[in-house]
Protein backbone atom coordinates (compact mmCIF):
# COMPACT_ATOMS: atom_id res chain seq x y z
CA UNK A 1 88.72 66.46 161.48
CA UNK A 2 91.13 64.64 159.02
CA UNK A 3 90.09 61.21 158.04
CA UNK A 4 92.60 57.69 158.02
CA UNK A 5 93.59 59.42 154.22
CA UNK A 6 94.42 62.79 155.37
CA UNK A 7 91.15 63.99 153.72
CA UNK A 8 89.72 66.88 156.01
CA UNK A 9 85.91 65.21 156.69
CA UNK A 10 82.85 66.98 156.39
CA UNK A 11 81.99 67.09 160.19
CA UNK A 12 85.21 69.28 160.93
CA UNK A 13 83.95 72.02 157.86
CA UNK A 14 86.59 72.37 156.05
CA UNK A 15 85.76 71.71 152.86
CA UNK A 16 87.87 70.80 149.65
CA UNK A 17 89.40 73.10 147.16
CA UNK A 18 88.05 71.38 144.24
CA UNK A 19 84.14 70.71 145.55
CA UNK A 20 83.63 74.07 145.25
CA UNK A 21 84.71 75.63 142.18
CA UNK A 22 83.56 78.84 140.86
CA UNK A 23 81.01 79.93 137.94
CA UNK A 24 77.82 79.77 137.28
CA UNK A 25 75.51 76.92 139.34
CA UNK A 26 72.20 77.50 137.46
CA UNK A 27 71.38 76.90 133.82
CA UNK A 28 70.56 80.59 132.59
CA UNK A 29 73.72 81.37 134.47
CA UNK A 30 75.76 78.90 132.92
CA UNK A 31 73.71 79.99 129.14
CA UNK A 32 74.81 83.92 129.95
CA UNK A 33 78.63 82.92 130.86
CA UNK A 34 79.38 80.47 128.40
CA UNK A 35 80.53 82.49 125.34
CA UNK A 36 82.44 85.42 127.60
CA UNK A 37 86.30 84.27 126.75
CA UNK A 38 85.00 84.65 123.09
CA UNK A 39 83.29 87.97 123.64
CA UNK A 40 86.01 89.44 126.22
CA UNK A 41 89.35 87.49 124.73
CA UNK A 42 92.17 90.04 122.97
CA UNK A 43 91.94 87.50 119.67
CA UNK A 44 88.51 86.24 120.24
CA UNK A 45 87.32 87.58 116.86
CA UNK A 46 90.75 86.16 115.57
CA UNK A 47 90.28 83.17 116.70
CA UNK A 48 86.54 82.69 115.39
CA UNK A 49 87.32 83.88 111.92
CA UNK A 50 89.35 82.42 109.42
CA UNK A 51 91.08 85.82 108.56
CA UNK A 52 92.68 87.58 111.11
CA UNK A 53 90.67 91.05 111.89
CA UNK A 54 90.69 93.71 108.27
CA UNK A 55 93.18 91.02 106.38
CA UNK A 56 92.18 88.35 103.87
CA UNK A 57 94.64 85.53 103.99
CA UNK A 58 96.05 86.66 100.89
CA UNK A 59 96.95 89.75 102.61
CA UNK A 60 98.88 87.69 105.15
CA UNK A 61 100.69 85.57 101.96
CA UNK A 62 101.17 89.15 100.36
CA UNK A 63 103.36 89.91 103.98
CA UNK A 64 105.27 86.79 103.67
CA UNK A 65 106.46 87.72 99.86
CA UNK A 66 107.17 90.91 101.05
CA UNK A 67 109.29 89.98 104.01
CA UNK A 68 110.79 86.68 101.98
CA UNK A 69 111.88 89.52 99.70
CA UNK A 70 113.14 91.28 102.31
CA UNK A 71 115.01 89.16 104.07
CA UNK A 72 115.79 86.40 101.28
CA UNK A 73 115.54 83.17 103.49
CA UNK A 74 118.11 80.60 101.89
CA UNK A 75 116.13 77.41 102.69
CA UNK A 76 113.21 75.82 104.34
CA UNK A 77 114.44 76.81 107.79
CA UNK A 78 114.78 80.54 107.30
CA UNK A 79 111.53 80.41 104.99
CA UNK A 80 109.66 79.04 108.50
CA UNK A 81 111.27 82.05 110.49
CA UNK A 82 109.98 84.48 108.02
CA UNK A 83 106.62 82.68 108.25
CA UNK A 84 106.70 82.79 112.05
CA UNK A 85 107.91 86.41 111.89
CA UNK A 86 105.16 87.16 109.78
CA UNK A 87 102.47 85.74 112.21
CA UNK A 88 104.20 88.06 115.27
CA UNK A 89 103.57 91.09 112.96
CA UNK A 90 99.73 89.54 112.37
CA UNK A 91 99.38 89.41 116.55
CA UNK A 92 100.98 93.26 116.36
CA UNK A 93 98.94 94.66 114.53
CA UNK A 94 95.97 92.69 116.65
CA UNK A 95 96.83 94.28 119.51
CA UNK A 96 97.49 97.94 117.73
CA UNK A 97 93.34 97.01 116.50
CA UNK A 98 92.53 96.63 120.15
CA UNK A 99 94.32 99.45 121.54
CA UNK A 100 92.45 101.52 118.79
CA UNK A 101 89.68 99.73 120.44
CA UNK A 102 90.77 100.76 124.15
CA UNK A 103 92.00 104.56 123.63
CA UNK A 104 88.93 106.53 123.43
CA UNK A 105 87.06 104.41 126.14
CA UNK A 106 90.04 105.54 127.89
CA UNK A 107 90.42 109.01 127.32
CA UNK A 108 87.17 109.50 127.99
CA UNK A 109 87.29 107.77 131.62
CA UNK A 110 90.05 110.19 132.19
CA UNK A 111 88.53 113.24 131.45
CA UNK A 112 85.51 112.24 133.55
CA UNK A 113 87.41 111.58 136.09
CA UNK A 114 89.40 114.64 135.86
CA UNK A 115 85.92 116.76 135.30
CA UNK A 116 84.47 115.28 138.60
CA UNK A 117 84.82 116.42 141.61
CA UNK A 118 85.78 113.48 143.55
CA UNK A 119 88.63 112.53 141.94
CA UNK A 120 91.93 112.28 143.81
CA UNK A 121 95.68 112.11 142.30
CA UNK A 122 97.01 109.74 144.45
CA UNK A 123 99.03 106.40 143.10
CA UNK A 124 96.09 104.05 144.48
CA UNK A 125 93.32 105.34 142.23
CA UNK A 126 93.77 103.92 139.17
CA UNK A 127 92.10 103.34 135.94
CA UNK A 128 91.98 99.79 135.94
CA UNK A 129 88.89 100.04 137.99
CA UNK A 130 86.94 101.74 135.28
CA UNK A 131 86.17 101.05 132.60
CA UNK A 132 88.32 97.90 131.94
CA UNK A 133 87.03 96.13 135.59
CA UNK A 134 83.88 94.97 133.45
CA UNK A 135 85.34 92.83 131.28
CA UNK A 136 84.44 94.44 127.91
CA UNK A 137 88.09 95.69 127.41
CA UNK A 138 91.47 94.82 127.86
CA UNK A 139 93.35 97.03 130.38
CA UNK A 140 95.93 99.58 128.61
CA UNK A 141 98.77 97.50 130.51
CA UNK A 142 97.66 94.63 129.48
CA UNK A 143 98.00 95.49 126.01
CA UNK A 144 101.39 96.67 126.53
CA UNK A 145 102.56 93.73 127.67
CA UNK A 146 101.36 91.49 125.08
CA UNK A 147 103.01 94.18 122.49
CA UNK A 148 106.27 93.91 124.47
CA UNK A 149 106.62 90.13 124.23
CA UNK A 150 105.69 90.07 120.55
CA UNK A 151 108.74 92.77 120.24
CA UNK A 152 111.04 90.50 122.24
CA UNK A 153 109.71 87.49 119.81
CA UNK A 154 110.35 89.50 116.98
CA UNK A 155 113.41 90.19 118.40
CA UNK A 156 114.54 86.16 119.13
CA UNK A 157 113.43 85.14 115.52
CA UNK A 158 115.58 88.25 113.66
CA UNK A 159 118.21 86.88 116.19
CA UNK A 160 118.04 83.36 115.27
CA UNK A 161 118.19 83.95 111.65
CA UNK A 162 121.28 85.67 111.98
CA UNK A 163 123.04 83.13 114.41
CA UNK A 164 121.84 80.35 111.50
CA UNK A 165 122.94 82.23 108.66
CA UNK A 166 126.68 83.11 110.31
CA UNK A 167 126.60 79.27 111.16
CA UNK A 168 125.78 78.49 107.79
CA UNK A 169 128.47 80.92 106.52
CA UNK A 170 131.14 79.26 109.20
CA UNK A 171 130.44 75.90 107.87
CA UNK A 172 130.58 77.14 104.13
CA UNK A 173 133.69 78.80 104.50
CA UNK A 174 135.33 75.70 106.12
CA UNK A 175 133.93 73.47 103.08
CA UNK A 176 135.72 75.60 100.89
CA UNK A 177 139.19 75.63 102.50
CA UNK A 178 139.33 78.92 104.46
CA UNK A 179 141.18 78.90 107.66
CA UNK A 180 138.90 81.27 109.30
């Protein structure tokens, strides 16, 4: 039954989205579950740690003088695209750390797979059920993904410096009395 607010009532039972929610209900449930998006997270152990995974932040200042020398930013702006660009390369090589991570748990599901009997090459048996269904690891895909969009942000930022800098040229040149 709905109720004079539109509420469905209890007697009818239907219950609400939101008075039942999922996760744990018990306290040593709740204890076991509470740290697994900082065990199971691609960058948990980035985010937990002051460095990011094998580099010391002078390693990351030691990429931004490389790729200041590099790409010889011309003021503050460009000097905060080479610092952004410089954190997508951190996240890259993240996610090349945890596909490092990934590979051999996969090759060897493969080749257990292929070694079994009861394996069938057909498009609906897939990998993602094993070992990467548990939580530990993030799927192959997955990582893919996240290395395609820091590509295509990699991508934007190189793009942005140039459509700045041929700004920056346009306006120079019309300070200085060229036509063009």
């Amino acid at each position: 039954m709905i109720d004079k607010s539109g509420q469905a009532s209890k007697e009818s039972g239907i219950q609400d989205k939101g008075s039942r929610r999922g996760g744990p209900r018990t306290a040593q449930g709740k204890a076991r579950t509470k740290f697994n998006a900082v065990q199971t997270g691609i960058f948990a152990k980035v985010l937990l740690t002051a460095d990011p995974p094998g580099k010391s932040h002078g390693d990351y200042r030691d990429l931004i003088a490389e790729l200041q020398e590099s790409i010889r930013p011309r003021d503050r702006f460009e000097e905060m695209l080479v610092e952004t660009l410089a954190l997508q390369f951190l996240r890259l090589t993240r996610v090349y750390e945890a596909d490092a991570a990934v590979a051999p748990v996969l090759f060897r599901s493969v080749r257990e797979k292929l070694d079994s009997d009861g394996f069938e090459a057909r498009t609906g048996d897939t990998l993602r059920e094993e070992p990467f269904g548990v939580g530990k690891l993030p799927a192959a895909d997955l990582l893919m993904r996240y290395e395609a969009g820091i590509w295509r942000q990699i991508d934007r930022i190189m793009e942005r410096l140039d459509r700045w800098r041929r700004a920056q040229d346009n306006c120079a040149g019309r300070q200085s009395g060229d036509p063009g």
